[in-house]
Protein backbone atom coordinates (compact mmCIF):
# COMPACT_ATOMS: atom_id res chain seq x y z
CA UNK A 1 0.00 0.00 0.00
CA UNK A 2 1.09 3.58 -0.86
CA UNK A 3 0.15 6.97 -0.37
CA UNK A 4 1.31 10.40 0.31
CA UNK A 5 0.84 13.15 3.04
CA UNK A 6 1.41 16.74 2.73
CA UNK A 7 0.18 18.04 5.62
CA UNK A 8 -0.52 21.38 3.80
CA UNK A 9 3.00 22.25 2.33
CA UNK A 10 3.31 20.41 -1.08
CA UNK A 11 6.75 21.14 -0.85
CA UNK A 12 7.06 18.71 1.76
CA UNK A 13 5.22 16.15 0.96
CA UNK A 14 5.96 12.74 1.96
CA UNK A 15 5.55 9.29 -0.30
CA UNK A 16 4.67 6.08 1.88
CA UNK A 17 5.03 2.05 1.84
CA UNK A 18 3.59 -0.22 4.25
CA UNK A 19 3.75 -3.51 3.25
CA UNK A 20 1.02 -5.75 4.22
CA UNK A 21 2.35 -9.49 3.51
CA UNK A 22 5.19 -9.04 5.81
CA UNK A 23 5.18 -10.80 9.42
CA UNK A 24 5.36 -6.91 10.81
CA UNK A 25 4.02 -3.78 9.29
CA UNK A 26 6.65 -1.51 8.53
CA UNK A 27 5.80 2.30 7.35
CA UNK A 28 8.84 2.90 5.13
CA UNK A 29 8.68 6.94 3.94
CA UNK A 30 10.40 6.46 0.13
CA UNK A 31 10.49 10.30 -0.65
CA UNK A 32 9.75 13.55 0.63
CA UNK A 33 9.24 16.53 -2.10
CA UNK A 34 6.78 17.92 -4.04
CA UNK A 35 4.93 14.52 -5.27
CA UNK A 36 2.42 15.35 -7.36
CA UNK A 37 1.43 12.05 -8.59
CA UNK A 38 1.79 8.27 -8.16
CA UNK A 39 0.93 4.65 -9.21
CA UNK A 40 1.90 1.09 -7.98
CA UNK A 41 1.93 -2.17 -9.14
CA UNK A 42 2.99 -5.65 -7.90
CA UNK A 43 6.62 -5.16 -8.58
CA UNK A 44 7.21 -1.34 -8.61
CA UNK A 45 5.46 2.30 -7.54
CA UNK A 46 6.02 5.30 -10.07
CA UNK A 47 5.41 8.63 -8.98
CA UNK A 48 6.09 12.41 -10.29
CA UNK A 49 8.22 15.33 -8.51
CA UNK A 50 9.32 18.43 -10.04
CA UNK A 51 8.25 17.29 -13.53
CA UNK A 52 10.96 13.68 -13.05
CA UNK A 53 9.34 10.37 -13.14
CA UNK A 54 10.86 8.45 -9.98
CA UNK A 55 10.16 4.17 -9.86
CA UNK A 56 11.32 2.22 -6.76
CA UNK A 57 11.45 -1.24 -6.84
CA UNK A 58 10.04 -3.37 -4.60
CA UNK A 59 12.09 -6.62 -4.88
CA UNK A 60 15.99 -4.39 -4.42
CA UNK A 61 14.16 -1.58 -2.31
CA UNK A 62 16.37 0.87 -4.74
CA UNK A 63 14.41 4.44 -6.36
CA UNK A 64 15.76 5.69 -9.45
CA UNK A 65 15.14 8.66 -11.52
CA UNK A 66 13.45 7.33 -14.97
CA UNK A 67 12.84 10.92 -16.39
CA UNK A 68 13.13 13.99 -16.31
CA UNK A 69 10.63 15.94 -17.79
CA UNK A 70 7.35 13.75 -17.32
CA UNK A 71 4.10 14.12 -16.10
CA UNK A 72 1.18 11.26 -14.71
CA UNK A 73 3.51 8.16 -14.65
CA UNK A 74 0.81 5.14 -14.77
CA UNK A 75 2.48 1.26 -14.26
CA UNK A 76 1.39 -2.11 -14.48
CA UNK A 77 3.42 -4.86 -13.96
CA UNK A 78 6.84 -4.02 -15.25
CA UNK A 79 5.59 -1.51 -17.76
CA UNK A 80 5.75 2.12 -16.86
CA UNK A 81 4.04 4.83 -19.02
CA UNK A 82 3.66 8.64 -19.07
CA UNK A 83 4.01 11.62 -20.87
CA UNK A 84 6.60 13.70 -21.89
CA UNK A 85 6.86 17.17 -22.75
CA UNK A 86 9.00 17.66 -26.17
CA UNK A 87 8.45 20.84 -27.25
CA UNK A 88 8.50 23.62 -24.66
CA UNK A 89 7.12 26.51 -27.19
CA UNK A 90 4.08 24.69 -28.30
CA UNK A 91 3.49 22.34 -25.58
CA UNK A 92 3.56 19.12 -27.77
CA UNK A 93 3.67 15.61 -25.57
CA UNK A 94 4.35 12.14 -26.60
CA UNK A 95 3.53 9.06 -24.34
CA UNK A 96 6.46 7.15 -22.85
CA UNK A 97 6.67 3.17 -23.11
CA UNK A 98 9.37 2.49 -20.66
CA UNK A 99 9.92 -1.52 -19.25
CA UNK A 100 11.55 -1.81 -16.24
CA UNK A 101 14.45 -4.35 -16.50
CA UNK A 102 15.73 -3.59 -12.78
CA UNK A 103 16.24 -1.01 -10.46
């Protein structure tokens, strides 16, 4: 399970883990910043600050920075997807396709 607090300064917000098929419960806080959004999926959570695209795996309890100029990172599985802003003048996007091979 994941979710975020901000406690009203987005600035500060905070991105957490419990994980609920361990023997004990254990709030883990991944990231603190200003999250805007997030997804998760069996193997990985996705989640945008600042305009970068952040994924933290589950299985090496690693983050790594997947982008960074994205916006509304969705995942299933091992599949990541979101879009990307390529041409500052005009505001043109194109979707990202991006599988996650290890983090």
């Amino acid at each position: 399970m994941a979710w975020q607090e901000d406690h009203h300064d987005e600035q500060k917000s905070k991105l957490y883990l419990l994980a609920l098929n361990t023997e004990e419960e254990e709030k883990i806080q991944l990231f603190e910043g200003n999250i805007f959004f997030y997804d998760i999926s069996d193997d990985y959570l996705v989640w945008q600050s600042n305009n970068r695209i952040y994924g933290y795996s589950f299985e090496s309890k690693a983050i790594a920075q997947l982008d960074d100029n994205g916006f509304y990172p969705y995942i299933n599985g091992k599949t990541a997807v979101w879009e990307r802003l390529t041409d500052h003048g005009e505001k043109k996007f194109r979707v990202v396709l991006f599988k996650i091979n290890s983090i």
